[in-house]
Protein backbone atom coordinates (compact mmCIF):
# COMPACT_ATOMS: atom_id res chain seq x y z
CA UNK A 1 34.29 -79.49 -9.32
CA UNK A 2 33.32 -81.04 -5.81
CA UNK A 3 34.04 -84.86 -8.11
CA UNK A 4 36.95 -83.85 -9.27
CA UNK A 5 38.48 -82.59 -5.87
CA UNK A 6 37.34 -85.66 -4.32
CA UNK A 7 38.80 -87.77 -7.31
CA UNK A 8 42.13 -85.92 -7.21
CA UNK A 9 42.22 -86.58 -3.16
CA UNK A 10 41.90 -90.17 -3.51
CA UNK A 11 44.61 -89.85 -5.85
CA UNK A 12 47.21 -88.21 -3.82
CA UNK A 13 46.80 -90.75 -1.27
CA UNK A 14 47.14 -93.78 -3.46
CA UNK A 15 50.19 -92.40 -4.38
CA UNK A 16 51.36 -91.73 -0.59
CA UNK A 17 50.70 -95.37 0.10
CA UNK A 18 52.50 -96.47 -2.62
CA UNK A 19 55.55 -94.32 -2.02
CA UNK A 20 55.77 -95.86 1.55
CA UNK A 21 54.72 -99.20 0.58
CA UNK A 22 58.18 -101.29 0.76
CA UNK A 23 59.76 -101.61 -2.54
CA UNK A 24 60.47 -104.90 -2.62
CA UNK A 25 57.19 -106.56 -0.69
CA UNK A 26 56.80 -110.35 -0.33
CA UNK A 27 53.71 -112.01 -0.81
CA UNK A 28 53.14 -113.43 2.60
CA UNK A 29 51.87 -116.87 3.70
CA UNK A 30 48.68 -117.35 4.69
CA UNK A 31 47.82 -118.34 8.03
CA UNK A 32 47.54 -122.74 8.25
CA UNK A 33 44.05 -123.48 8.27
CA UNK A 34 42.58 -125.18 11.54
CA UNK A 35 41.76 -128.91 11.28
CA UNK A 36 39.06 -130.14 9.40
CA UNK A 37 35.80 -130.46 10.79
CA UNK A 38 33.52 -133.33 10.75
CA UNK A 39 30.07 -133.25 8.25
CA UNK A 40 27.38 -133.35 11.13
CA UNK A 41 24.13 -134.37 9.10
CA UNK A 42 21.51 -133.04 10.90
CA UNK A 43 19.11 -135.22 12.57
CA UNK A 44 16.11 -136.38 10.57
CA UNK A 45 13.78 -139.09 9.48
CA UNK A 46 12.62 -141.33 6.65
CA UNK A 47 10.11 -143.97 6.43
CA UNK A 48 8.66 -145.69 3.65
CA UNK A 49 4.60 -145.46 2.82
CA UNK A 50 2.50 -148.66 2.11
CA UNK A 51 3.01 -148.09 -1.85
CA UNK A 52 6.56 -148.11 -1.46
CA UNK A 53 7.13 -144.48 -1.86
CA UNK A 54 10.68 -144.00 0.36
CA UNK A 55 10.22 -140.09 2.46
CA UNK A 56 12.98 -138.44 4.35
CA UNK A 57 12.69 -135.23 6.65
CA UNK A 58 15.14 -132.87 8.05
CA UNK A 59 14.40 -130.38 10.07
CA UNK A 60 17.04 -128.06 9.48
CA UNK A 61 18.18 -124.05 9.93
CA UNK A 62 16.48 -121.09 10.84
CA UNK A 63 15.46 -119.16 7.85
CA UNK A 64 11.70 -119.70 7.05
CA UNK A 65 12.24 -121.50 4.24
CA UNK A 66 11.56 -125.43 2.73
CA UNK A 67 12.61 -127.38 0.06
CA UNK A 68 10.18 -130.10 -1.02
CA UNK A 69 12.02 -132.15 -3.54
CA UNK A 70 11.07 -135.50 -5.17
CA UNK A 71 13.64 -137.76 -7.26
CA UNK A 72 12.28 -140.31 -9.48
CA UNK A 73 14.03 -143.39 -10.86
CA UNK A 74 13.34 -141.90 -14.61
CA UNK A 75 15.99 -140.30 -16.72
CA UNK A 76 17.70 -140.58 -20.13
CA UNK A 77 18.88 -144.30 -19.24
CA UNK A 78 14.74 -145.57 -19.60
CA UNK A 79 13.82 -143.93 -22.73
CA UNK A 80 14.73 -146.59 -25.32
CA UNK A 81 17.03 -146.11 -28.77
CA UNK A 82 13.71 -145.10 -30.47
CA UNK A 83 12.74 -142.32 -28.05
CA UNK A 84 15.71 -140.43 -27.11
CA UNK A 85 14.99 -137.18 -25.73
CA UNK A 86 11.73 -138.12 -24.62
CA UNK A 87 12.96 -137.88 -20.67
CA UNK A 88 13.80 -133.98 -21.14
CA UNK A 89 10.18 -133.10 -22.80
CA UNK A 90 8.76 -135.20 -20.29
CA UNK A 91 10.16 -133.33 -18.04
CA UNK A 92 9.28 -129.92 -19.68
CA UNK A 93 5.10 -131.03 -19.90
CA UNK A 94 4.98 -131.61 -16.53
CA UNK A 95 5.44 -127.99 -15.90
CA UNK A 96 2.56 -126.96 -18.41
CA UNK A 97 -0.24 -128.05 -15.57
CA UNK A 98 -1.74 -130.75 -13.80
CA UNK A 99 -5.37 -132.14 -14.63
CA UNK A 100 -6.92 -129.41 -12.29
CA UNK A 101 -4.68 -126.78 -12.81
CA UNK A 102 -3.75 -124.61 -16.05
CA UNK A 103 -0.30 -123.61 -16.48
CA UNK A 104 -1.39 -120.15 -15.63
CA UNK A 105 -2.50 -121.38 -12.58
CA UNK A 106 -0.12 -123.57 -11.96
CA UNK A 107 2.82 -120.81 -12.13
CA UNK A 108 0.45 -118.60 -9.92
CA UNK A 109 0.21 -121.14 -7.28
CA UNK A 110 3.94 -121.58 -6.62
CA UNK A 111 4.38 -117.78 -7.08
CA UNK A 112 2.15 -117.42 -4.17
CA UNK A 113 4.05 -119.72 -2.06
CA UNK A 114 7.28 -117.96 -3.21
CA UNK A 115 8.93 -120.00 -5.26
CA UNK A 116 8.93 -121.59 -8.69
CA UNK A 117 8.38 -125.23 -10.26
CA UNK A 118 11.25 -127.15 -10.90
CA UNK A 119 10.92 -130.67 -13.07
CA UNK A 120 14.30 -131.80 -14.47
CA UNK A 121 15.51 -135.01 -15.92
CA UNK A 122 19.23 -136.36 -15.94
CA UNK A 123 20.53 -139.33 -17.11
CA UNK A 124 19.28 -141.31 -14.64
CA UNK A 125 16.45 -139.25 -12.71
CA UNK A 126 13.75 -136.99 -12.78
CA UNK A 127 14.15 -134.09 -10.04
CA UNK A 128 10.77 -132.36 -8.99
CA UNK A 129 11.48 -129.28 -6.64
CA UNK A 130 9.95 -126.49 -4.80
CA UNK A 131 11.49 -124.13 -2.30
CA UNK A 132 8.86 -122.47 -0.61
CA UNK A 133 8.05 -119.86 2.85
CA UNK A 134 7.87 -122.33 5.76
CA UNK A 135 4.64 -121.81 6.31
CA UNK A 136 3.38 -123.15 2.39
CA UNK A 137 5.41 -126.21 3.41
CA UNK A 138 2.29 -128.86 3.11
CA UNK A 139 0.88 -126.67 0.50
CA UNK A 140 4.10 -127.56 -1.23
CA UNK A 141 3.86 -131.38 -0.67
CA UNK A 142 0.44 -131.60 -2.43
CA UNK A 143 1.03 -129.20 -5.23
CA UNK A 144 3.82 -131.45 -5.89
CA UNK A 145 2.05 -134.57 -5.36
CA UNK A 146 -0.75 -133.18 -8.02
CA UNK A 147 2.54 -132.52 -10.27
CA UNK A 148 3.59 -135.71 -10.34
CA UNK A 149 0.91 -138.03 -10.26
CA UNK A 150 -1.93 -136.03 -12.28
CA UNK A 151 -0.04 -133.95 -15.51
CA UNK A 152 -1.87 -132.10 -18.07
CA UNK A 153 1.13 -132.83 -20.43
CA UNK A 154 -1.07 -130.82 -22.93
CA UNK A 155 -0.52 -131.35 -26.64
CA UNK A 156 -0.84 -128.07 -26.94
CA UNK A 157 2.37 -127.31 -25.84
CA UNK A 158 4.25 -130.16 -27.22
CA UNK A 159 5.62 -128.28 -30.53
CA UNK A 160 7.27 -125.33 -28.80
CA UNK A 161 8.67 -127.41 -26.14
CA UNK A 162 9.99 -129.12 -29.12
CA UNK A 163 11.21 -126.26 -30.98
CA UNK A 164 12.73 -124.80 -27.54
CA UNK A 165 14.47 -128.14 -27.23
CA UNK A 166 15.85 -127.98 -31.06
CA UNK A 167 17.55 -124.78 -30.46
CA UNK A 168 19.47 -125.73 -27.11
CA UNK A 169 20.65 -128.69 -29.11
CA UNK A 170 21.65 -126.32 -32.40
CA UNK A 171 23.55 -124.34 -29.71
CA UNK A 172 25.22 -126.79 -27.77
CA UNK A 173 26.50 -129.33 -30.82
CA UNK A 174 28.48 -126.58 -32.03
CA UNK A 175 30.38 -125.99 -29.15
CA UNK A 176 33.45 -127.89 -29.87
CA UNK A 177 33.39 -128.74 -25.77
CA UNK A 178 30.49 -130.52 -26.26
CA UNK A 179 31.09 -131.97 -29.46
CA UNK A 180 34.47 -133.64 -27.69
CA UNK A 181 32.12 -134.79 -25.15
CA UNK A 182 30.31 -136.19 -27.13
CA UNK A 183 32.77 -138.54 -29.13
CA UNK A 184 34.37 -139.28 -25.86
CA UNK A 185 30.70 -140.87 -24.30
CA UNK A 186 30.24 -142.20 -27.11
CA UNK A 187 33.94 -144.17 -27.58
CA UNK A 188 33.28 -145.46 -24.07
CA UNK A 189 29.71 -146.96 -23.29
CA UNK A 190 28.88 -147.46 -26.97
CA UNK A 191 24.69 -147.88 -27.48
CA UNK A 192 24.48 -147.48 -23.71
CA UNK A 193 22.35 -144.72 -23.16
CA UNK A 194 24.91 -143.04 -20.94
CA UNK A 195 26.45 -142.58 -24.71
CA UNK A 196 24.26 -140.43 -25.94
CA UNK A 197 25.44 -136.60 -24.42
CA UNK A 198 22.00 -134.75 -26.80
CA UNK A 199 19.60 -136.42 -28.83
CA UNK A 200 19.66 -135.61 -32.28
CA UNK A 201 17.25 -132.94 -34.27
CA UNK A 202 15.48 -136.18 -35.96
CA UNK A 203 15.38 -137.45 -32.75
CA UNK A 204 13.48 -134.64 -31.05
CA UNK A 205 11.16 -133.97 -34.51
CA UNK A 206 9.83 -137.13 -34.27
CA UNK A 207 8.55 -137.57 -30.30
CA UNK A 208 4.74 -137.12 -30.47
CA UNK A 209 2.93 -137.06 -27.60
CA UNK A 210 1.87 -140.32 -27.07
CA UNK A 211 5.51 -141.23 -26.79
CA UNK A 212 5.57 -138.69 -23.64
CA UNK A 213 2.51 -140.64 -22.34
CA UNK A 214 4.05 -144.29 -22.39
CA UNK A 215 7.32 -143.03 -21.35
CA UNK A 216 5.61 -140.96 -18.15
CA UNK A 217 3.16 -144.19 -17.50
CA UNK A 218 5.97 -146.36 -17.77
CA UNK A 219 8.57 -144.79 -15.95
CA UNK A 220 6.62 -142.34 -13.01
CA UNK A 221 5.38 -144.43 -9.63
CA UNK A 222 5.38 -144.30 -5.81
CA UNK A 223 8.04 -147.33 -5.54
CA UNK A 224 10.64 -145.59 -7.58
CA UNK A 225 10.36 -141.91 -5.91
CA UNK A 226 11.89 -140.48 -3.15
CA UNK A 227 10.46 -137.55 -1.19
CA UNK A 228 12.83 -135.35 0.52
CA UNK A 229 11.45 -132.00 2.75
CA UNK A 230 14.78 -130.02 4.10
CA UNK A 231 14.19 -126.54 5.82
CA UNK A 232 11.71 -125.02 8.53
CA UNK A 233 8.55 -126.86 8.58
CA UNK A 234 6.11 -128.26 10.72
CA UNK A 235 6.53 -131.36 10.49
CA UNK A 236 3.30 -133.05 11.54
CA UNK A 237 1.75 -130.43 8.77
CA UNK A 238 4.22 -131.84 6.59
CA UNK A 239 3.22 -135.61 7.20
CA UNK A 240 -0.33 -135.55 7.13
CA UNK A 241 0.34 -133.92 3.67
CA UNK A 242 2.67 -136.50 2.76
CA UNK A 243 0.15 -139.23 3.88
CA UNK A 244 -2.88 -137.64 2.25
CA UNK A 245 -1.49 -136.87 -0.87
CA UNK A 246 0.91 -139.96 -1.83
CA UNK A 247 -0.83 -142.86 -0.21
CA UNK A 248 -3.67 -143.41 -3.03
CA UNK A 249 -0.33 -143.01 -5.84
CA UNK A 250 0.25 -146.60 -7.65
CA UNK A 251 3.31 -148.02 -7.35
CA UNK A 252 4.39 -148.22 -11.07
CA UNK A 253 6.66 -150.19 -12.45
CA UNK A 254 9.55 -151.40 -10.70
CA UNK A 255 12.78 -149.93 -11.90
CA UNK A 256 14.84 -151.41 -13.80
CA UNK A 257 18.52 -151.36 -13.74
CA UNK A 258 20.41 -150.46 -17.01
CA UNK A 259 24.45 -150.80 -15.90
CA UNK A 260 27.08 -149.64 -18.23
CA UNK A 261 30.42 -151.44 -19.06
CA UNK A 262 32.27 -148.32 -20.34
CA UNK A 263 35.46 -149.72 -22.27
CA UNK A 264 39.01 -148.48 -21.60
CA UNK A 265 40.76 -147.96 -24.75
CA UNK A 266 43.78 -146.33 -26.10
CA UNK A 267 41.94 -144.51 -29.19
CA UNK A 268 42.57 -140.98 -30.53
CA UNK A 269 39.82 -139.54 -32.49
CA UNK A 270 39.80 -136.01 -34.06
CA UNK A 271 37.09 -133.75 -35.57
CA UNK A 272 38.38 -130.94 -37.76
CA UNK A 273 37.03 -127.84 -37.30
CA UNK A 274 39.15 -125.67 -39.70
CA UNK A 275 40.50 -122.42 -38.73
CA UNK A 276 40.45 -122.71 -34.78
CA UNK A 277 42.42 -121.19 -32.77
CA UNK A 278 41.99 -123.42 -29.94
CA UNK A 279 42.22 -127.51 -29.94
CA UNK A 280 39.81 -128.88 -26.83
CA UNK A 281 41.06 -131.91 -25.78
CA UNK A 282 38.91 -134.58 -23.53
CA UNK A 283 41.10 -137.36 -22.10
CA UNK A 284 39.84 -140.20 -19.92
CA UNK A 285 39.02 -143.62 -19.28
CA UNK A 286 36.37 -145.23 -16.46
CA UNK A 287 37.60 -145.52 -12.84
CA UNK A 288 36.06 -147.42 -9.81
CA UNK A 289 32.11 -146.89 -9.21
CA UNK A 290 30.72 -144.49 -6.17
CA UNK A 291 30.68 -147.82 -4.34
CA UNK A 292 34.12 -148.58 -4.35
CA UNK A 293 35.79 -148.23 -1.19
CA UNK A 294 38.86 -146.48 -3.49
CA UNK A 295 36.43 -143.81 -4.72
CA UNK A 296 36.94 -141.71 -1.89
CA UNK A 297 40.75 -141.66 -2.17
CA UNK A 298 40.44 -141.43 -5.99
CA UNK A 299 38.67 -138.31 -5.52
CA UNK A 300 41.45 -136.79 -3.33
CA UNK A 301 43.79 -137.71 -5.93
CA UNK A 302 41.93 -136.35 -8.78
CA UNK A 303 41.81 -133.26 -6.92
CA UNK A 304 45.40 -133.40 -6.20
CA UNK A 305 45.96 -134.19 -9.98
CA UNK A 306 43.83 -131.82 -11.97
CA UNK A 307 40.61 -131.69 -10.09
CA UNK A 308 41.37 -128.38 -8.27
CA UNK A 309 42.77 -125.18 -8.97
CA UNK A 310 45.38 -126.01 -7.17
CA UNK A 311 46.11 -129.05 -8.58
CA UNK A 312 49.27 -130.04 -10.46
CA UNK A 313 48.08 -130.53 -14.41
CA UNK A 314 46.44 -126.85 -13.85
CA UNK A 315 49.57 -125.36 -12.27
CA UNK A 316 51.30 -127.08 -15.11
CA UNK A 317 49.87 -126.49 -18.76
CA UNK A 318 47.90 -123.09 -17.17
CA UNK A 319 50.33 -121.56 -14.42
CA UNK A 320 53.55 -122.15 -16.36
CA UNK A 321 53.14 -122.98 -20.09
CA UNK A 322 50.21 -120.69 -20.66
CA UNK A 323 48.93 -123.16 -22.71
CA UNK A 324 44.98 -122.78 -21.89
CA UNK A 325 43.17 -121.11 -19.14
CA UNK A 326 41.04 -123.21 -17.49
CA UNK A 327 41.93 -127.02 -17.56
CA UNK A 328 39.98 -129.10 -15.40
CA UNK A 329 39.90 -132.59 -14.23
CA UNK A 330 36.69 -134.72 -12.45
CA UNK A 331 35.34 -138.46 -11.80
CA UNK A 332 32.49 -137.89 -13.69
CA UNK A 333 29.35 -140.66 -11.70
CA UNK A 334 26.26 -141.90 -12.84
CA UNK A 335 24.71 -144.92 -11.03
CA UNK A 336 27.14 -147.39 -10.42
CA UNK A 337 29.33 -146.00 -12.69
CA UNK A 338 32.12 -143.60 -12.94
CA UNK A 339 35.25 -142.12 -15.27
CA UNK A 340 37.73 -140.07 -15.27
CA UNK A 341 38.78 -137.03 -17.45
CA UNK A 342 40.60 -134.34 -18.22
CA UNK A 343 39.53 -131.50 -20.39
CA UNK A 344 40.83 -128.29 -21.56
CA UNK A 345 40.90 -125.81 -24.62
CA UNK A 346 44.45 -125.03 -25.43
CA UNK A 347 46.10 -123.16 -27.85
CA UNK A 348 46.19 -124.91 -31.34
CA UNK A 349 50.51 -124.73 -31.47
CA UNK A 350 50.39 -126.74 -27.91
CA UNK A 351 48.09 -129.12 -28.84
CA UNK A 352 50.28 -132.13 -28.86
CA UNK A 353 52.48 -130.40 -25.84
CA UNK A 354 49.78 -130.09 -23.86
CA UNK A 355 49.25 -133.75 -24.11
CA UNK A 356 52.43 -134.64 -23.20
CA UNK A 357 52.24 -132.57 -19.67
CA UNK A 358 49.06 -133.88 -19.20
CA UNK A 359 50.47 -137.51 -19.30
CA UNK A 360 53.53 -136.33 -17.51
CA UNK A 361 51.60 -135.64 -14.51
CA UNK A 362 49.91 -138.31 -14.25
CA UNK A 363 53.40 -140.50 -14.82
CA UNK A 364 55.39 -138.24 -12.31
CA UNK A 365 52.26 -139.07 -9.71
CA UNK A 366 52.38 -142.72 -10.14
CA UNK A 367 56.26 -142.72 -10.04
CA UNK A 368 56.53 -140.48 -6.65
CA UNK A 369 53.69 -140.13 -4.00
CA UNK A 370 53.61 -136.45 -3.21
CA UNK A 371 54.70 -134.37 -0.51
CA UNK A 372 52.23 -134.95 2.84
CA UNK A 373 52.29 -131.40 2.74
CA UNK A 374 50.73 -130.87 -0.60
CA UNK A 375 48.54 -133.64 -0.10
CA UNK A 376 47.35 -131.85 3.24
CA UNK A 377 46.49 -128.28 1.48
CA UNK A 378 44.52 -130.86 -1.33
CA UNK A 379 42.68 -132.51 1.61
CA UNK A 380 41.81 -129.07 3.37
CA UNK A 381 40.49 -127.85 0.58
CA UNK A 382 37.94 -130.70 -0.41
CA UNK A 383 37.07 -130.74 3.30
CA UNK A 384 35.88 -127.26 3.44
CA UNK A 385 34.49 -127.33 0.26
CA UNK A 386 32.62 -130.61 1.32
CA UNK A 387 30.90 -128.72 4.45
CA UNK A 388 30.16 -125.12 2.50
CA UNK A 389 28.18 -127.30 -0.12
CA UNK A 390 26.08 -128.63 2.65
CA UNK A 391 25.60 -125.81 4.10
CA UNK A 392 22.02 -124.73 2.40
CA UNK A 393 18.50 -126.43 2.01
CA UNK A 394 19.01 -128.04 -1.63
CA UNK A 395 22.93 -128.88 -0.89
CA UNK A 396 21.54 -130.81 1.62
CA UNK A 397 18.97 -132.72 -0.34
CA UNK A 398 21.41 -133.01 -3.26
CA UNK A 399 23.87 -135.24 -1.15
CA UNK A 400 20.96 -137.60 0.70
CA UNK A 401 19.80 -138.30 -3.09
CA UNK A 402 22.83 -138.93 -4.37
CA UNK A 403 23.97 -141.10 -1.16
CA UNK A 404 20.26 -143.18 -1.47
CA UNK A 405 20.74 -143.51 -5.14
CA UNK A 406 23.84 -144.92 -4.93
CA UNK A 407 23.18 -147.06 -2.46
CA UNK A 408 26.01 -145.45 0.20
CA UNK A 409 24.79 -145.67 3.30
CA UNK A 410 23.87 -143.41 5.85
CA UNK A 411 27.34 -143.00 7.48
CA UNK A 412 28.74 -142.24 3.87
CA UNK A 413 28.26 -138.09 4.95
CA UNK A 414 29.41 -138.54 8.36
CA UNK A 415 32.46 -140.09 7.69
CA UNK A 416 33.21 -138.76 4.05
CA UNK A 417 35.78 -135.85 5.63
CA UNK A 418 37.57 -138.08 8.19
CA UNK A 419 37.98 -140.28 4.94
CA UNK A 420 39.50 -137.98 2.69
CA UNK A 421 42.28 -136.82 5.52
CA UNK A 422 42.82 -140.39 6.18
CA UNK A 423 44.47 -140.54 2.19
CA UNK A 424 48.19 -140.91 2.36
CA UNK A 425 50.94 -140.08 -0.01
CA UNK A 426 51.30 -143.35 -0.57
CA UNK A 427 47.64 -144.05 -1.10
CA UNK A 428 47.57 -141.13 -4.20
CA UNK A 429 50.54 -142.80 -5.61
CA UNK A 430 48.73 -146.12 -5.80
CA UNK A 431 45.50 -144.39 -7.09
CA UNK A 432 47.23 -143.38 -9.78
CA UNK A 433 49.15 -146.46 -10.98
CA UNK A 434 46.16 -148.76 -10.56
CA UNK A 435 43.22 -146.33 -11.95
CA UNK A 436 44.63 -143.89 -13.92
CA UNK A 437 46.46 -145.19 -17.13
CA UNK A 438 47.90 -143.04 -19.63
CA UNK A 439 47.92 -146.26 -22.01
CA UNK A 440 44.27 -146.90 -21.37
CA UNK A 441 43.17 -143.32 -22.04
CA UNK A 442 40.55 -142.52 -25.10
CA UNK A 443 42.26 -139.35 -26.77
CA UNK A 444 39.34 -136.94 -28.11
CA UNK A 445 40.49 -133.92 -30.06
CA UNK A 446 38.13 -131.00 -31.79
CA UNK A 447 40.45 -128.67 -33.99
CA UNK A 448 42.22 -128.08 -37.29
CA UNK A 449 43.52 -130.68 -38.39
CA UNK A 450 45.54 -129.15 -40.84
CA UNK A 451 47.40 -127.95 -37.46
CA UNK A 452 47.35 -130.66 -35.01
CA UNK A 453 47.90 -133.67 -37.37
CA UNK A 454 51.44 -133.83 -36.75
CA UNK A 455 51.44 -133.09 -32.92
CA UNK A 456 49.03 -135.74 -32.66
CA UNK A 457 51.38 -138.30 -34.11
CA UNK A 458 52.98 -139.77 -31.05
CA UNK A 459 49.15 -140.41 -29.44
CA UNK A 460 48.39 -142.80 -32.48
CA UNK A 461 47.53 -146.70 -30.89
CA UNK A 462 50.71 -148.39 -30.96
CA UNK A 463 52.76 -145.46 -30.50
């Protein structure tokens, strides 16, 4: 009885509220937002050892924590057409123990530090990672040196690493998102290896582990790692570490540089997948590289576009046509490369409208720069964003990679938010005319054909 009196109270004055609430309330304006703040990267230092192994440290925060993080020059772009998906199991063995250490122990040794082993591989790296108490910090650095330099990569565990890589890929190629992603990597780099979005089930079966060997010996040295240590640490600890457990690595092989010439192309392809209710549509073509001095103002217009939620494609085919609910558009980079793209699953009636918004955007943008005040609320929000994903240990160390990969200088983070408010109208408008070309785009469509045929029609080359 005591819940139900309670219940019935809270009741009664919901309902007084409401009756006294003004019947016709506006929604009221937010307060404007103060001006954007500068990015200040905090102070911290890298130097290179005799084997050509590249270290930076940052002293940074308060909370007794630090992230010891090492990216490699190996990914997806070194494995060769006969051993794709050997980067990812690579990546996977090097988790199963280290010549000294059983995976057992191994797992127990970062548990005790407080954190767990991280070894991924993207398209064009290899990310080792621990985040640790401050006070495991050169504990940290050698585990992780004994990680990279000395892997069990036991046989042992080869066929269920295998068989747990066969299922993601079962999984993930029926998705018809990344089935569309798929076609559309593949329609613009071709037999680049930045084509290939999953290796195939024949391509897994076949990877012994002597092709995880070569590929590990071939790829993994001191010259082509970077060592980053971001947190609380003391950081002559942290050096003698450094120095005692990197300085007898070999360099390995240099790297080598793969670039990609992606094509832009006006094609439409479509994969029929009978009897959906939803068509998922990726449309794009490549833009200006990360060292481009438009790629910072082709960012703020791909916000402004469709890269936000905010932005004028969403507010468009989501807001007011209801035609899907979450349509998103990004400048997708890999090293010294980049492309734009718009994706979303819409309904399967609004498959061809939802094209023709999608191009009306991006026509109405190049024809009109937009308000300074719209532009302003776009800029405000990548600002903010820009400083809340720096705000933690691995942000931190996920920006300096991606600025030393790319080659982007130092002052790249300092400057990037007095960049972005220094976009005009006028410089979206020309964005979008120069970069972004409807009649350039590769079309990818997954749905029923039997549906979308017709609605398609006016996206056919030529028309």
């Amino acid at each position: 009885m005591k819940t139900i009196t309670r219940n019935a109270s809270w009741l009664v004055l919901v309902a007084g509220l409401i009756a006294v609430a003004p019947a016709h309330a506006q929604k009221q304006t937010p307060p404007e937002g103060g001006p954007a703040k500068a990015f200040a990267v905090p102070a911290n230092e890298t130097y290179t050892l005799g084997n050509g192994m590249k270290v930076t440290l940052v002293p940074y925060g308060i909370i007794p924590k630090v992230t010891v993080s090492a990216a490699i020059d190996a990914g997806s772009v070194n494995e060769g057409s006969d051993h794709v998906g050997v980067s990812g199991l690579t990546a996977d063995l090097m988790k199963e123990g280290t010549q000294s250490l059983t995976s057992e122990q191994l797992a127990d040794a970062t548990a005790k530090m407080g954190s767990t082993l991280d070894v991924a591989a993207n398209a064009d790296q290899t990310i080792a990672q621990l985040d640790v108490l401050s006070e495991f910090g050169p504990q940290a650095v050698k585990l992780l040196a004994d990680v990279l330099q000395h892997p069990r990569l036991p046989e042992s565990e080869l066929e269920r690493l295998k068989n747990d890589a066969l299922r993601q890929i079962a999984v993930r190629s029926s998705r018809p998102q990344t089935i569309a992603q798929m076609k559309f990597r593949k329609i613009l780099y071709g037999d680049h290896p930045y084509g290939t979005v999953l290796p195939t089930e024949a391509d897994i079966k076949k990877i012994a582990l002597q092709d995880v060997k070569n590929y590990f010996d071939g790829n993994f040295g001191a010259q082509r790692t970077h060592l980053y240590v971001a947190g609380k640490f003391d950081v002559a600890a942290v050096k003698k570490a450094i120095a005692e457990s990197f300085n007898g690595w070999g360099k390995g092989a240099p790297r080598v540089e793969k670039l990609a010439s992606p094509k832009a192309q006006r094609v439409l392809d479509v994969t029929d997948r009978p009897g959906a209710p939803q068509s998922t549509l990726v449309v794009g073509l490549p833009v200006p590289p990360p060292t481009s001095p438009d790629a910072i103002p082709l960012g703020v217009t791909n916000a402004l576009l469709g890269g936000s939620f905010n932005s004028r494609i969403t507010a468009n085919i989501r807001e007011q046509k209801g035609y899907t609910y979450s349509p998103r558009s990004e400048i997708s980079r890999r090293y010294h490369d980049a492309y734009w793209a718009e994706s979303a699953d819409v309904t399967t009636q609004y498959t061809g409208a939802s094209l023709k918004e999608i191009f009306g955007e991006i026509e109405r943008l190049k024809s009109e720069a937009p308000p300074a005040t719209e532009l302003k609320g776009i800029q405000n929000y990548i600002s903010g964003l820009f400083i809340i994903q720096n705000s933690s240990r691995g942000a931190l160390i996920s920006q300096l990679q991606y600025v030393d990969f790319q080659g982007l200088g130092e002052n790249y983070l300092k400057t990037y938010v007095a960049k972005v408010n220094a976009v005009t109208p006028a410089d979206v408008q020309k964005m979008t005319g120069q970069y972004i070309k409807p009649d350039e785009m590769t079309i990818v469509v997954v749905g029923d054909k039997s549906k979308i045929t017709d609605q398609l029609t006016p996206y056919q080359k030529g028309n």
